[in-house]
PDB file of N, CA and C in Angstrom:
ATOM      1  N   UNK A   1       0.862  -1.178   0.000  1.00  0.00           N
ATOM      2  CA  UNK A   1       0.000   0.000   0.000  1.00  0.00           C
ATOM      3  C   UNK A   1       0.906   1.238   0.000  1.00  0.00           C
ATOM      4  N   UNK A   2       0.795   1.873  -0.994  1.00  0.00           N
ATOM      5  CA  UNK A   2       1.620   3.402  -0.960  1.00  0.00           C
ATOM      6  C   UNK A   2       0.654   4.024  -0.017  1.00  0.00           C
ATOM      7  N   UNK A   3       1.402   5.591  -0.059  1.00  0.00           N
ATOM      8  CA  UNK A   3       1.164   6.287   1.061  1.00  0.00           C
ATOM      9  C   UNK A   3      -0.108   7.038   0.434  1.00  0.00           C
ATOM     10  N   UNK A   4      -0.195   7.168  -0.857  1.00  0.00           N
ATOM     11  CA  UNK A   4      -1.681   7.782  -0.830  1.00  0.00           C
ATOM     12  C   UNK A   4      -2.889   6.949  -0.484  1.00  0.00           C
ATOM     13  N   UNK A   5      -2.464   5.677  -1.025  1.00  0.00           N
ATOM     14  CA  UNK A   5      -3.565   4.767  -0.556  1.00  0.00           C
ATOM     15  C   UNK A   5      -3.566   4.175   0.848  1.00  0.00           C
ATOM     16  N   UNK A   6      -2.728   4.703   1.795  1.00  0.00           N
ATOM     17  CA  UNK A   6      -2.600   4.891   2.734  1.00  0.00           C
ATOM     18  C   UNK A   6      -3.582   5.800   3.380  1.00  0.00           C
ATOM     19  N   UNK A   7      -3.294   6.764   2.820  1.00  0.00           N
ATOM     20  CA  UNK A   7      -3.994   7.879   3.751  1.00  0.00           C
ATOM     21  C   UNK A   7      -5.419   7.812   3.308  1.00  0.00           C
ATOM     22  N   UNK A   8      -5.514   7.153   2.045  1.00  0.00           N
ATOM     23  CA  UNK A   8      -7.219   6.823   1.524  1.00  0.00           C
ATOM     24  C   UNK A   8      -8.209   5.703   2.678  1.00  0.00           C
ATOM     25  N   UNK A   9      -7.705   4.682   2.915  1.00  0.00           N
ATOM     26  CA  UNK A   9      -7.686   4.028   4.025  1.00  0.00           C
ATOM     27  C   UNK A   9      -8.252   4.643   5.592  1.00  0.00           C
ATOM     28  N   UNK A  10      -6.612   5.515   6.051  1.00  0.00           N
ATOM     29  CA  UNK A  10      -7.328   6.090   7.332  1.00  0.00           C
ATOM     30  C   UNK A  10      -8.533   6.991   7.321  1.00  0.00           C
ATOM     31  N   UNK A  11      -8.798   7.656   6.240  1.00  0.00           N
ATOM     32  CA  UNK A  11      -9.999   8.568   5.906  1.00  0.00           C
ATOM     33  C   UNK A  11     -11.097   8.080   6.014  1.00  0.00           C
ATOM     34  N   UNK A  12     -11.110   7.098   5.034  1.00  0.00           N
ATOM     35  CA  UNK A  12     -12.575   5.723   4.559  1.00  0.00           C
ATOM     36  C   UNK A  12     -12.661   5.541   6.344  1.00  0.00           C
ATOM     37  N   UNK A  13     -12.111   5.837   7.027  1.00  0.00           N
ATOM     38  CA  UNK A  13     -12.061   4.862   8.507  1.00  0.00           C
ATOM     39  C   UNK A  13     -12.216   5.731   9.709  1.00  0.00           C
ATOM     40  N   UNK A  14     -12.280   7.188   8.965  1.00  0.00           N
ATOM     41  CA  UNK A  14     -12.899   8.286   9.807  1.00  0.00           C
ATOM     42  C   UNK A  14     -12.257   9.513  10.870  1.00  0.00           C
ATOM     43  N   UNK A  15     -11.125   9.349  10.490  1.00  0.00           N
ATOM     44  CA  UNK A  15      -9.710  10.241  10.087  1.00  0.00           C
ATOM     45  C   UNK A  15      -9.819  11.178  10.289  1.00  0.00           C
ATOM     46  N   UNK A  16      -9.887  12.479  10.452  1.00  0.00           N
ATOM     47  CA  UNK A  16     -10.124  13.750   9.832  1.00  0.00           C
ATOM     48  C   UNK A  16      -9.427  14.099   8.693  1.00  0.00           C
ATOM     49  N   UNK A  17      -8.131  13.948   9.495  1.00  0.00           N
ATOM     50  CA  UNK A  17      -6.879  15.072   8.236  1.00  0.00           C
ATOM     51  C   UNK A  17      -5.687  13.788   8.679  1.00  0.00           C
ATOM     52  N   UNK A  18      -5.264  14.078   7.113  1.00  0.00           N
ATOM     53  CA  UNK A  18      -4.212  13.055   7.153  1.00  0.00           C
ATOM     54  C   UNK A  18      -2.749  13.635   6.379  1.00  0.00           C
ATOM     55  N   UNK A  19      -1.731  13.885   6.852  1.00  0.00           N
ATOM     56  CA  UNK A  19      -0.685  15.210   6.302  1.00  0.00           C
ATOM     57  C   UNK A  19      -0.025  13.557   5.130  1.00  0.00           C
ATOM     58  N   UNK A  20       0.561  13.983   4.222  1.00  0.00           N
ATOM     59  CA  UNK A  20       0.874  13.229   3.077  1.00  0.00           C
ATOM     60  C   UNK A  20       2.331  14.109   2.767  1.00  0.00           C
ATOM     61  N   UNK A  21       3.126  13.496   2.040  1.00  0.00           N
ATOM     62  CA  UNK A  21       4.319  14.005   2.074  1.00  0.00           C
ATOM     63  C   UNK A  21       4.398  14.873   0.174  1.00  0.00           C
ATOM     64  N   UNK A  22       5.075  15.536   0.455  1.00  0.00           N
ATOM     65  CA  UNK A  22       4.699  16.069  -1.118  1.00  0.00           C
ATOM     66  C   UNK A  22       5.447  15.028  -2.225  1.00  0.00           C
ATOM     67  N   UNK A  23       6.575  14.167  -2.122  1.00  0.00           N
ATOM     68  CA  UNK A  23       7.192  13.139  -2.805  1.00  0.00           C
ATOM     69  C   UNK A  23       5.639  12.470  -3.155  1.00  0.00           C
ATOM     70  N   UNK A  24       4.582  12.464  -2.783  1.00  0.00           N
ATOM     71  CA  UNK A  24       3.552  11.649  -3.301  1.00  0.00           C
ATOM     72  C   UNK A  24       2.897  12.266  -4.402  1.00  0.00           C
ATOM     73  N   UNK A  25       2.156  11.408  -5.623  1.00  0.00           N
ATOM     74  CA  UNK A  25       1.929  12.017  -6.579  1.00  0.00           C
ATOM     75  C   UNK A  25       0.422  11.135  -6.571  1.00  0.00           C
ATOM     76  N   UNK A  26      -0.455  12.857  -6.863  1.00  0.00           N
ATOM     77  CA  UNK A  26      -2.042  12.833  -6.524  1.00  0.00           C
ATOM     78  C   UNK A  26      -2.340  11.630  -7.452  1.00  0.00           C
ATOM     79  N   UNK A  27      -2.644  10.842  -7.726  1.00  0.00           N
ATOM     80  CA  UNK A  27      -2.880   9.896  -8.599  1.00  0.00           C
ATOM     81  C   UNK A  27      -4.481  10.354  -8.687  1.00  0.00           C
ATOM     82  N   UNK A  28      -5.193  10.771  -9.740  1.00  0.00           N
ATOM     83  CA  UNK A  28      -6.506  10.686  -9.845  1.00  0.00           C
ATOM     84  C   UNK A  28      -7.240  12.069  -9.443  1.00  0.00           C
ATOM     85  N   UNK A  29      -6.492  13.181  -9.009  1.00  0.00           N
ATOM     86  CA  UNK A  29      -7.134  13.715  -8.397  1.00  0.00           C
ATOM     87  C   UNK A  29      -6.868  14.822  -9.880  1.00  0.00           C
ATOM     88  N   UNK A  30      -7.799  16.235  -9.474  1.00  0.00           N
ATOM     89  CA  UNK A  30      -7.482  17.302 -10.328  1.00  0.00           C
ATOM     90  C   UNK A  30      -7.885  18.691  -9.470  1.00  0.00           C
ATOM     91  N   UNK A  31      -7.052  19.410 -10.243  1.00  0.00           N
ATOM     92  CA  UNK A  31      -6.992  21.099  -9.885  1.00  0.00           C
ATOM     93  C   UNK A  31      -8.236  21.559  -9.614  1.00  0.00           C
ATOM     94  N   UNK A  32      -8.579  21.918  -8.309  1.00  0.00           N
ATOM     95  CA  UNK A  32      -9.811  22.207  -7.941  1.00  0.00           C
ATOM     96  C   UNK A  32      -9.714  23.621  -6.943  1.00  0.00           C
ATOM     97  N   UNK A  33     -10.791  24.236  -6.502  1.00  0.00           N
ATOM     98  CA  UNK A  33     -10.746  25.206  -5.711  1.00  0.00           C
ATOM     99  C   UNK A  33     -10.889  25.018  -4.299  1.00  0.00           C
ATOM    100  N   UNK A  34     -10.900  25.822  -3.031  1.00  0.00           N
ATOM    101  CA  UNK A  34     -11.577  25.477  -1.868  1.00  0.00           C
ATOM    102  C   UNK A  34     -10.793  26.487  -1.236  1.00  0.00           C
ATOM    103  N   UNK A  35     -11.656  26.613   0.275  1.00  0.00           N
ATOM    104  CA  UNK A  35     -11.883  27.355   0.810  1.00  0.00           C
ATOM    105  C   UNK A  35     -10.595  28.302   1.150  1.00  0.00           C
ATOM    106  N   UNK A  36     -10.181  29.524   0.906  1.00  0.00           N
ATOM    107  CA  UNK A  36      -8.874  29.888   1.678  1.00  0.00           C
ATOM    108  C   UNK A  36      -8.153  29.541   3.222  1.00  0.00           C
ATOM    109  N   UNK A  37      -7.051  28.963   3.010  1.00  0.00           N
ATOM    110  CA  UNK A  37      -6.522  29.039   4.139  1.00  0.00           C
ATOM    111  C   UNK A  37      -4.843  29.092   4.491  1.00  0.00           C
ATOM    112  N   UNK A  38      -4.917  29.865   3.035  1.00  0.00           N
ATOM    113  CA  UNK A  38      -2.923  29.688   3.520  1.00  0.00           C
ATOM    114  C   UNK A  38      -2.558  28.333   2.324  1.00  0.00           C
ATOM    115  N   UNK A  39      -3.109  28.027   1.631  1.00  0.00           N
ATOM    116  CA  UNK A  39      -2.598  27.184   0.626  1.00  0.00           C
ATOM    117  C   UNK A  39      -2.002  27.047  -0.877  1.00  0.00           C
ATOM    118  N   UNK A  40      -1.381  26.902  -1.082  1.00  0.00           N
ATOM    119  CA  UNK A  40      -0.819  26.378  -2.251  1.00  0.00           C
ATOM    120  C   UNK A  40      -1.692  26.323  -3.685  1.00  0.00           C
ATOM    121  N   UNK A  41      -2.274  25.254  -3.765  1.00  0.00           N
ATOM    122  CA  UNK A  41      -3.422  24.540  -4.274  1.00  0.00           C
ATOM    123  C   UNK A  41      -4.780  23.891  -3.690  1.00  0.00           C
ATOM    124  N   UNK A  42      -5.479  23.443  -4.596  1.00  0.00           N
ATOM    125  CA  UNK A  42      -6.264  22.590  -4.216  1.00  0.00           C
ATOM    126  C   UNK A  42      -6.625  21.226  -5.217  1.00  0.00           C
ATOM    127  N   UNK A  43      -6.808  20.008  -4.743  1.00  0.00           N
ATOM    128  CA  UNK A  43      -6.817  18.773  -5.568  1.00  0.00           C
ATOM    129  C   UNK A  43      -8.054  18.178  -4.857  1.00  0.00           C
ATOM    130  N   UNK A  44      -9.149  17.860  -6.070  1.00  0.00           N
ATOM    131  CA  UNK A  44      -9.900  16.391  -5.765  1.00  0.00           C
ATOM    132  C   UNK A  44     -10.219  15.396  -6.489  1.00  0.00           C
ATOM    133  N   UNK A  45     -10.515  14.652  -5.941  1.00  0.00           N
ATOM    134  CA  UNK A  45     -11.102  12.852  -6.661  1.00  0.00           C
ATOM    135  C   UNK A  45     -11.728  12.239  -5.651  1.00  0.00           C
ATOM    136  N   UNK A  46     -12.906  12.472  -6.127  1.00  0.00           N
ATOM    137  CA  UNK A  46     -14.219  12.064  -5.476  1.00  0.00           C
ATOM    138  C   UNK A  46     -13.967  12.777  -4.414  1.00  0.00           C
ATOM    139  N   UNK A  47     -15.110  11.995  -3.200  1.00  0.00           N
ATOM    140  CA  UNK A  47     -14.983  12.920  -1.881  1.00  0.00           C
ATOM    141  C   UNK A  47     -13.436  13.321  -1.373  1.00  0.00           C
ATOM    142  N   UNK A  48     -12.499  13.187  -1.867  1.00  0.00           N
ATOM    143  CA  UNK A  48     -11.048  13.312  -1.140  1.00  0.00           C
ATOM    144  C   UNK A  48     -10.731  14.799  -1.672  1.00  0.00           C
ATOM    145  N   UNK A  49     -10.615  15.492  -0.847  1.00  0.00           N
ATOM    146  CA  UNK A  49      -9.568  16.788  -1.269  1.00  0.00           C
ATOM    147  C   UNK A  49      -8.251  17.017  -0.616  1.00  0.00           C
ATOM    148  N   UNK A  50      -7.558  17.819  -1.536  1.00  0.00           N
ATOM    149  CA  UNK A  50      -5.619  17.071  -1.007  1.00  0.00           C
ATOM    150  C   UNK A  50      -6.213  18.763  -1.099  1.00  0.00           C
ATOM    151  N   UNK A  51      -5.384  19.317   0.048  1.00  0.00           N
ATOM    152  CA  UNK A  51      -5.134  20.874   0.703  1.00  0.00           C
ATOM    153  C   UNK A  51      -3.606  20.804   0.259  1.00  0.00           C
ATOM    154  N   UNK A  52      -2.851  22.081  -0.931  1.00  0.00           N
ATOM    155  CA  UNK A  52      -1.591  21.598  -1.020  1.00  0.00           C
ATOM    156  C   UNK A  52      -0.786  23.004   0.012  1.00  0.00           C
ATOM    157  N   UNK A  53       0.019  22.583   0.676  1.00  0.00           N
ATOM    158  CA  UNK A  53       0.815  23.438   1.101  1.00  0.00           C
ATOM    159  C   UNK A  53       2.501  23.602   0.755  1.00  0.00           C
ATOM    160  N   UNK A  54       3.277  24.775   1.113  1.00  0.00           N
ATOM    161  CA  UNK A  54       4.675  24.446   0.514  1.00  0.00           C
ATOM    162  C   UNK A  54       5.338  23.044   0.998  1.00  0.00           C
ATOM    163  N   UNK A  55       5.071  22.584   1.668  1.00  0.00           N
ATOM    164  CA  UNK A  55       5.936  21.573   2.869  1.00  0.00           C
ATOM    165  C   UNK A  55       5.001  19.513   2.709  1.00  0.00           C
ATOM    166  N   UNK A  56       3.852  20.200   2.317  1.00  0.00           N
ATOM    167  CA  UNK A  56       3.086  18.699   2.548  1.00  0.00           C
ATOM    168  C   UNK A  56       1.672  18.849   2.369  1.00  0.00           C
ATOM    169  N   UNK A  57       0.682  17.902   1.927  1.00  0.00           N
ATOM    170  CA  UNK A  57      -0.464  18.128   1.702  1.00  0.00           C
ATOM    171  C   UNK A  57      -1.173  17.755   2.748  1.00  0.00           C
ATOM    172  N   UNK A  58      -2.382  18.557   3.087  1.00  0.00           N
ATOM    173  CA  UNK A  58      -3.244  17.647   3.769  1.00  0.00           C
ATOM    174  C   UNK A  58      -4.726  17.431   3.221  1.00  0.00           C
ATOM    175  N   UNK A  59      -4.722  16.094   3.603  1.00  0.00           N
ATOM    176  CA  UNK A  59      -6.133  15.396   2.669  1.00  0.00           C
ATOM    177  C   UNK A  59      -7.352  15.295   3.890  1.00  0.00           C
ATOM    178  N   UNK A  60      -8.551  15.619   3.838  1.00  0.00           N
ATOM    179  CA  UNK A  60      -9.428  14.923   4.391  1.00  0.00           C
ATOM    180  C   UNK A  60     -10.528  14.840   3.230  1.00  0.00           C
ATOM    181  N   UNK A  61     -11.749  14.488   3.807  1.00  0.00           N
ATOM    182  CA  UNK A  61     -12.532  13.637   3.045  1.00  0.00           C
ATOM    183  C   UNK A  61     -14.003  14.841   3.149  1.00  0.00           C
ATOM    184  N   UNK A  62     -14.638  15.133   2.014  1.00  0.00           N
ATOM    185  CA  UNK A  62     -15.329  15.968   2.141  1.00  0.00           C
ATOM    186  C   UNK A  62     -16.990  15.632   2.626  1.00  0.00           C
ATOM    187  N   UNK A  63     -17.419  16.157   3.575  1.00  0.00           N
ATOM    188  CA  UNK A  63     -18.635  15.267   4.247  1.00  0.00           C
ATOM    189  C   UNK A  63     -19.869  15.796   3.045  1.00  0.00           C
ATOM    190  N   UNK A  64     -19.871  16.735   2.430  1.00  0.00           N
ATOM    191  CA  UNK A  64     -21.074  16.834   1.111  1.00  0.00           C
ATOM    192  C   UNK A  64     -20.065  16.955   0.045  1.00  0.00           C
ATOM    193  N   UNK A  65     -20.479  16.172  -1.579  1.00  0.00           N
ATOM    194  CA  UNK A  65     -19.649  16.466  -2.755  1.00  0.00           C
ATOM    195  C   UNK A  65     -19.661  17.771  -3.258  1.00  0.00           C
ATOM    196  N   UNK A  66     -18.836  18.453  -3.854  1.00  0.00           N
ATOM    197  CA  UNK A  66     -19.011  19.391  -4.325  1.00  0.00           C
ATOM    198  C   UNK A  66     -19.651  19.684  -5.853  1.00  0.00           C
ATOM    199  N   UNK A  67     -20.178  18.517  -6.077  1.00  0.00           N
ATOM    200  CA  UNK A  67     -21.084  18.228  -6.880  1.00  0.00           C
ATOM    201  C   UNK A  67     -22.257  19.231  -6.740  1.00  0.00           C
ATOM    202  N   UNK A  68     -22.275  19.536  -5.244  1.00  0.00           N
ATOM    203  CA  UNK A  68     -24.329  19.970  -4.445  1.00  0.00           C
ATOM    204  C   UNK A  68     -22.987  21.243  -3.554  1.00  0.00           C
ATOM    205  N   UNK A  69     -23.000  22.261  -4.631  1.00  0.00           N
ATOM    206  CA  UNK A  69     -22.465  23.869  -4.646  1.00  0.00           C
ATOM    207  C   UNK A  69     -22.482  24.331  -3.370  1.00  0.00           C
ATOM    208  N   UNK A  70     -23.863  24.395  -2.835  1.00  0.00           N
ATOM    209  CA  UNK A  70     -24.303  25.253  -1.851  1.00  0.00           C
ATOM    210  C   UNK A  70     -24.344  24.390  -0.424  1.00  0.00           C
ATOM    211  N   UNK A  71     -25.082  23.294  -0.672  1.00  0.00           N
ATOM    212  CA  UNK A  71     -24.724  22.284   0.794  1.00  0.00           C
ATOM    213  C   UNK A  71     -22.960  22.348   0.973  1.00  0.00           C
ATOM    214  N   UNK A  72     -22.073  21.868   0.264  1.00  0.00           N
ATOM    215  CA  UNK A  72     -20.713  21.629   0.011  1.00  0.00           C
ATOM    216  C   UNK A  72     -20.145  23.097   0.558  1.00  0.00           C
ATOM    217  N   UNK A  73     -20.163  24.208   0.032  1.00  0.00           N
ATOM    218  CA  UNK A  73     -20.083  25.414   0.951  1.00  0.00           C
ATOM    219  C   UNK A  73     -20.302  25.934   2.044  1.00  0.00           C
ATOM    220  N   UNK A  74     -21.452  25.722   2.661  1.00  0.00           N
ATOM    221  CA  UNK A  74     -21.723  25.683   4.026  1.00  0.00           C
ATOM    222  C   UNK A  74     -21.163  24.394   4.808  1.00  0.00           C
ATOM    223  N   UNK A  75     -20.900  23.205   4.466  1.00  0.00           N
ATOM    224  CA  UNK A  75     -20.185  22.230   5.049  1.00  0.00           C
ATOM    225  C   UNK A  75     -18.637  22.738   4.922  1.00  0.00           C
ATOM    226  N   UNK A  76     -18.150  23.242   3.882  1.00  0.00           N
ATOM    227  CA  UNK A  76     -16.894  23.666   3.892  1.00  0.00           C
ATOM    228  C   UNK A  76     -16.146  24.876   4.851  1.00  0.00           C
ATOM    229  N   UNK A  77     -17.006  25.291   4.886  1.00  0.00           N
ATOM    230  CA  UNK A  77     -17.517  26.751   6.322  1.00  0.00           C
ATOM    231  C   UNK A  77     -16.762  25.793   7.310  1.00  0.00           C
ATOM    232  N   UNK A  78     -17.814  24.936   8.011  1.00  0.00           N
ATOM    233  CA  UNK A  78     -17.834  24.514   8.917  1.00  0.00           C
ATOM    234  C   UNK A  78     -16.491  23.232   9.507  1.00  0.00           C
ATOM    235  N   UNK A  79     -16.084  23.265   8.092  1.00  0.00           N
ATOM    236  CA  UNK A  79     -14.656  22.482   8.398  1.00  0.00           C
ATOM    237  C   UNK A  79     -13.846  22.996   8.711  1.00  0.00           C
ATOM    238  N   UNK A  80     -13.370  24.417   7.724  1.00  0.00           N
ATOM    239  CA  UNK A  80     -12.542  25.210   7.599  1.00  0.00           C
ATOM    240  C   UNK A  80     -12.249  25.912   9.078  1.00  0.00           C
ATOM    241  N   UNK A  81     -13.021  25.837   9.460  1.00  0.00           N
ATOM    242  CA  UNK A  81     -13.062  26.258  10.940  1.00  0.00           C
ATOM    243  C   UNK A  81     -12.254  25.214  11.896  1.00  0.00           C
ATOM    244  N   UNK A  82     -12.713  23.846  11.770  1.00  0.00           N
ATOM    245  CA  UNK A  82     -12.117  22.716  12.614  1.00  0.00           C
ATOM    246  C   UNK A  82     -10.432  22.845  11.834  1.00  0.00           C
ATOM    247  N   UNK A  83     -10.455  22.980  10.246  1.00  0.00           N
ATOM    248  CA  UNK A  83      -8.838  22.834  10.008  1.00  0.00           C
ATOM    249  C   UNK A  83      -7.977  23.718  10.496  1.00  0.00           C
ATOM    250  N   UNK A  84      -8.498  24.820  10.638  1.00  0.00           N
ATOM    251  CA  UNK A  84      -7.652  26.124  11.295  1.00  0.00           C
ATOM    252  C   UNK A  84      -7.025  25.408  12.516  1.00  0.00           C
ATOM    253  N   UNK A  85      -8.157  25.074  13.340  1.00  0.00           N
ATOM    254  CA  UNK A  85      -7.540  24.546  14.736  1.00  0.00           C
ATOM    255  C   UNK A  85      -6.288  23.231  14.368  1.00  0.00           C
ATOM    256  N   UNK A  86      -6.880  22.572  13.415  1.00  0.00           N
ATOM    257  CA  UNK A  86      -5.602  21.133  13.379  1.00  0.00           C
ATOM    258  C   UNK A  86      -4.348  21.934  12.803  1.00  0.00           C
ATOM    259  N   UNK A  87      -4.193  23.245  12.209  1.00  0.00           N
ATOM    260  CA  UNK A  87      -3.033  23.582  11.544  1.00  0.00           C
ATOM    261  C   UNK A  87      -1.999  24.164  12.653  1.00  0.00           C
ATOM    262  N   UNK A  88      -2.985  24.684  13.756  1.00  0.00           N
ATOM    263  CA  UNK A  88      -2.385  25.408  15.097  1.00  0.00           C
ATOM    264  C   UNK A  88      -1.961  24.536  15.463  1.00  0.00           C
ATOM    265  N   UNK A  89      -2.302  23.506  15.926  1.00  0.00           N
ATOM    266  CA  UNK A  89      -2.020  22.247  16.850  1.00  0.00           C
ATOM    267  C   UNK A  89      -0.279  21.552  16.316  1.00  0.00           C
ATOM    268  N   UNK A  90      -0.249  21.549  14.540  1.00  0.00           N
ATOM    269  CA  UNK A  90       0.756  21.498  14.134  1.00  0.00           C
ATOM    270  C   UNK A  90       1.763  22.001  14.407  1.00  0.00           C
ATOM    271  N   UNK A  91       1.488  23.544  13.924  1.00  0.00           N
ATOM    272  CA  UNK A  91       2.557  24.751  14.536  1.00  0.00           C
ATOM    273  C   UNK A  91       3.424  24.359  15.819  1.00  0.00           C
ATOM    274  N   UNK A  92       2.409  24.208  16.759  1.00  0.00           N
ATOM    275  CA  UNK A  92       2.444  24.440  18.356  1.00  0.00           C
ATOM    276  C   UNK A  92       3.938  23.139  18.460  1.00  0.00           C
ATOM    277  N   UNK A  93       3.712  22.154  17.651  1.00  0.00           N
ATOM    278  CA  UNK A  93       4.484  20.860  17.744  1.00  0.00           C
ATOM    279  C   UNK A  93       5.785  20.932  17.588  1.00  0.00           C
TER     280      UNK A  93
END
């Protein structure tokens, strides 16, 4: 199991955020948008979105598709909020 399908794994299994090393290559995913937070890029394939930063990506799993615009936005609200806190928690480390 490589490390993306690695981190596909702990997600499917209820994960939040899973940091991925940038040597990994998105297999499947594509150039997408999302919410500001200090990032790089953005990548998805299917519910998975890879958050790219200079140093490492972080992936979690999106709880509405962004398929459904407006549910997916207000759920993205409400993450973006919880990721702020996991990025502090990093820092702090």
């Amino acid at each position: 199991m490589n490390e993306l399908e690695l981190a596909h794994f702990q997600l499917d299994r209820g994960q939040t955020n899973v940091i991925v090393s940038k040597s990994v290559v998105l297999t499947g995913y594509q150039k997408s948008v999302g919410t500001p937070r200090g990032q790089v890029a953005d990548y998805r394939s299917g519910a998975y979105h890879a958050v790219e930063y200079p140093d490492y990506y972080v992936l979690h799993k999106d709880e509405i598709p962004a398929d459904r615009p407006i549910e997916h936005a207000i759920s993205a609200i409400k993450f973006s909020t919880r990721q702020k806190r996991f990025r502090m928690k990093l820092t702090k480390s």
